[in-house]
Protein backbone atom coordinates (compact mmCIF):
# COMPACT_ATOMS: atom_id res chain seq x y z
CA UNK A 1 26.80 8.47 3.17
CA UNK A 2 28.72 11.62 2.54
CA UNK A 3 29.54 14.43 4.90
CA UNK A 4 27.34 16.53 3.45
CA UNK A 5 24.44 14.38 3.89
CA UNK A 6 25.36 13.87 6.90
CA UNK A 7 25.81 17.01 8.00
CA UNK A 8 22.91 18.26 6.80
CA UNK A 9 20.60 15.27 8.49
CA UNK A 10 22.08 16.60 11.76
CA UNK A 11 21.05 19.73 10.93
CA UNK A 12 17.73 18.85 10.29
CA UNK A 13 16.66 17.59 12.99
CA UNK A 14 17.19 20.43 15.01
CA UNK A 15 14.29 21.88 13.16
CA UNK A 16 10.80 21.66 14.61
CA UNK A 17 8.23 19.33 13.39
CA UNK A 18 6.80 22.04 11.11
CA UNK A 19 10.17 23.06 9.70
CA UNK A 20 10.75 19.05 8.62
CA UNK A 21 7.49 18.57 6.83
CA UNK A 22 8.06 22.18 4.70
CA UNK A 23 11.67 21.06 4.13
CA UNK A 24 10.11 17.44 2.74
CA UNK A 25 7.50 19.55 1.07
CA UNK A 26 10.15 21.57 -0.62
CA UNK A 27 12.06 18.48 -1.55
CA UNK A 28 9.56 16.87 -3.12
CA UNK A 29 9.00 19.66 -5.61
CA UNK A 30 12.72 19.79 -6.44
CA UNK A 31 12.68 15.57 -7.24
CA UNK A 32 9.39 16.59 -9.35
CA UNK A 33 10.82 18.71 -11.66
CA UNK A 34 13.85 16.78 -12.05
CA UNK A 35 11.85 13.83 -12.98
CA UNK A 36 10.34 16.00 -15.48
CA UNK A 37 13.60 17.08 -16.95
CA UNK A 38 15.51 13.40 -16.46
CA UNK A 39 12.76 10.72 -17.72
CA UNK A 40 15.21 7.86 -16.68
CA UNK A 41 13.55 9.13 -13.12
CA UNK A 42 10.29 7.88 -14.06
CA UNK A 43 10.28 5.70 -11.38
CA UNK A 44 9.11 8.51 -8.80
CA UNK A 45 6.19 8.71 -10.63
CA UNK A 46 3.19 6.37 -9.78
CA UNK A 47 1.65 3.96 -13.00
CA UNK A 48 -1.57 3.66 -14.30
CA UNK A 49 -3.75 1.18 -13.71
CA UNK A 50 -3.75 0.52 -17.18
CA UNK A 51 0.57 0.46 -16.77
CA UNK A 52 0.41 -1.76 -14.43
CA UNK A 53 -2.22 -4.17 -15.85
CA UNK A 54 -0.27 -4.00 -19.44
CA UNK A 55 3.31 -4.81 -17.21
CA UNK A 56 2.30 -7.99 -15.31
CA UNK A 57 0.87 -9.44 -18.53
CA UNK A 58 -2.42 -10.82 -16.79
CA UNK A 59 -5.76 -10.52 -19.29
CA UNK A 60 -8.57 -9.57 -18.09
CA UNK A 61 -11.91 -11.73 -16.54
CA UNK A 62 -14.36 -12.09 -19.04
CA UNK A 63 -16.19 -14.62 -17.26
CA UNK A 64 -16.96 -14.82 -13.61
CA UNK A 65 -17.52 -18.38 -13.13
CA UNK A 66 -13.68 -18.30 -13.58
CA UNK A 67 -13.57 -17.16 -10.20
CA UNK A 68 -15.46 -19.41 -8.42
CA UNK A 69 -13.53 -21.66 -5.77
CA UNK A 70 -14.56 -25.18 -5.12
CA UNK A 71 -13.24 -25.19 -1.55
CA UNK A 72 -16.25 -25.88 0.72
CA UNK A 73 -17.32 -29.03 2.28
CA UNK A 74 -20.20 -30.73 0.62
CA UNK A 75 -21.38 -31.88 4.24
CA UNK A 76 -20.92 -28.51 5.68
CA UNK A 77 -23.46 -25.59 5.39
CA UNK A 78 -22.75 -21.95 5.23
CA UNK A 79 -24.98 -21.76 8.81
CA UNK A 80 -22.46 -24.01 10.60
CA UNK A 81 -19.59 -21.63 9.90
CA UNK A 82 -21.64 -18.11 10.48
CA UNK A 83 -22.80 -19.91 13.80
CA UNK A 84 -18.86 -20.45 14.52
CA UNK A 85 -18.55 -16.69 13.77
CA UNK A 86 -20.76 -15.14 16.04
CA UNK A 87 -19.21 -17.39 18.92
CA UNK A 88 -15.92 -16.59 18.50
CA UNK A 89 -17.23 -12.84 18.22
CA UNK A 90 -18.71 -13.11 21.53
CA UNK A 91 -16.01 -14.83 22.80
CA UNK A 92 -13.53 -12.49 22.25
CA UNK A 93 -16.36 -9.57 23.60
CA UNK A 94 -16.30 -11.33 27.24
CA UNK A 95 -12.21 -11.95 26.91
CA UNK A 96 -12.02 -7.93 26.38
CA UNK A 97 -14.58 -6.94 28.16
C-alpha cells in the first residue's frame, strides 16, 4: 500500500460515521464515471441475467420432468418425514424455551 493510501485511510477514520458513508458515496460516483470512460472497467458493473446465462453456457429447461429427483425411499412416505419435522420443531421450542 502506498503512503498516500495510507495516509489518507488514517485520515478517514477520524471522520464520523456520516462523513465515511458520503466519502464512499462520493467514491462511488468517481469509479462510475471512470468505468464509463475506461470500458476495460466493466467489471464494476453488474451483468444481466441474460450475460450471465449466455457466459456459463447452460441452456435453458424446456421440460420439467428434467428436474425431477429420484431420491426418496419407496418404503418411506412423505407423512413419516413431515411427522419427523414437527418433532424436531417442538423439540428445539422446549430446548429454547
Amino acid at each position: 500500500m502506498s503512503k498516500r493510501l495510507d495516509s489518507l485511510i488514517r485520515a478517514v477514520r477520524d471522520l464520523s460515521t456520516s462523513e465515511q458513508l458520503q466519502l464512499i458515496r462520493a467514491v462511488t460516483e468517481l469509479l462510475d464515471i471512470s468505468c464509463d470512460q475506461d470500458q476495460s472497467a466493466g467489471f464494476l458493473k453488474p451483468k444481466s441475467i441474460e450475460e450471465i446465462i449466455e457466459a456459463r453456457g447452460i441452456p435453458p429447461v424446456s421440460d420439467l420432468s428434467e428436474l425431477a429427483g429420484d431420491f426418496w425411499p419407496e418404503d418411506e412416505s412423505s407423512d413419516v418425514f413431515i411427522d419427523y419435522i414437527y418433532k424436531q420443531r417442538q423439540e428445539d421450542r422446549l430446548r429454547n424455551s
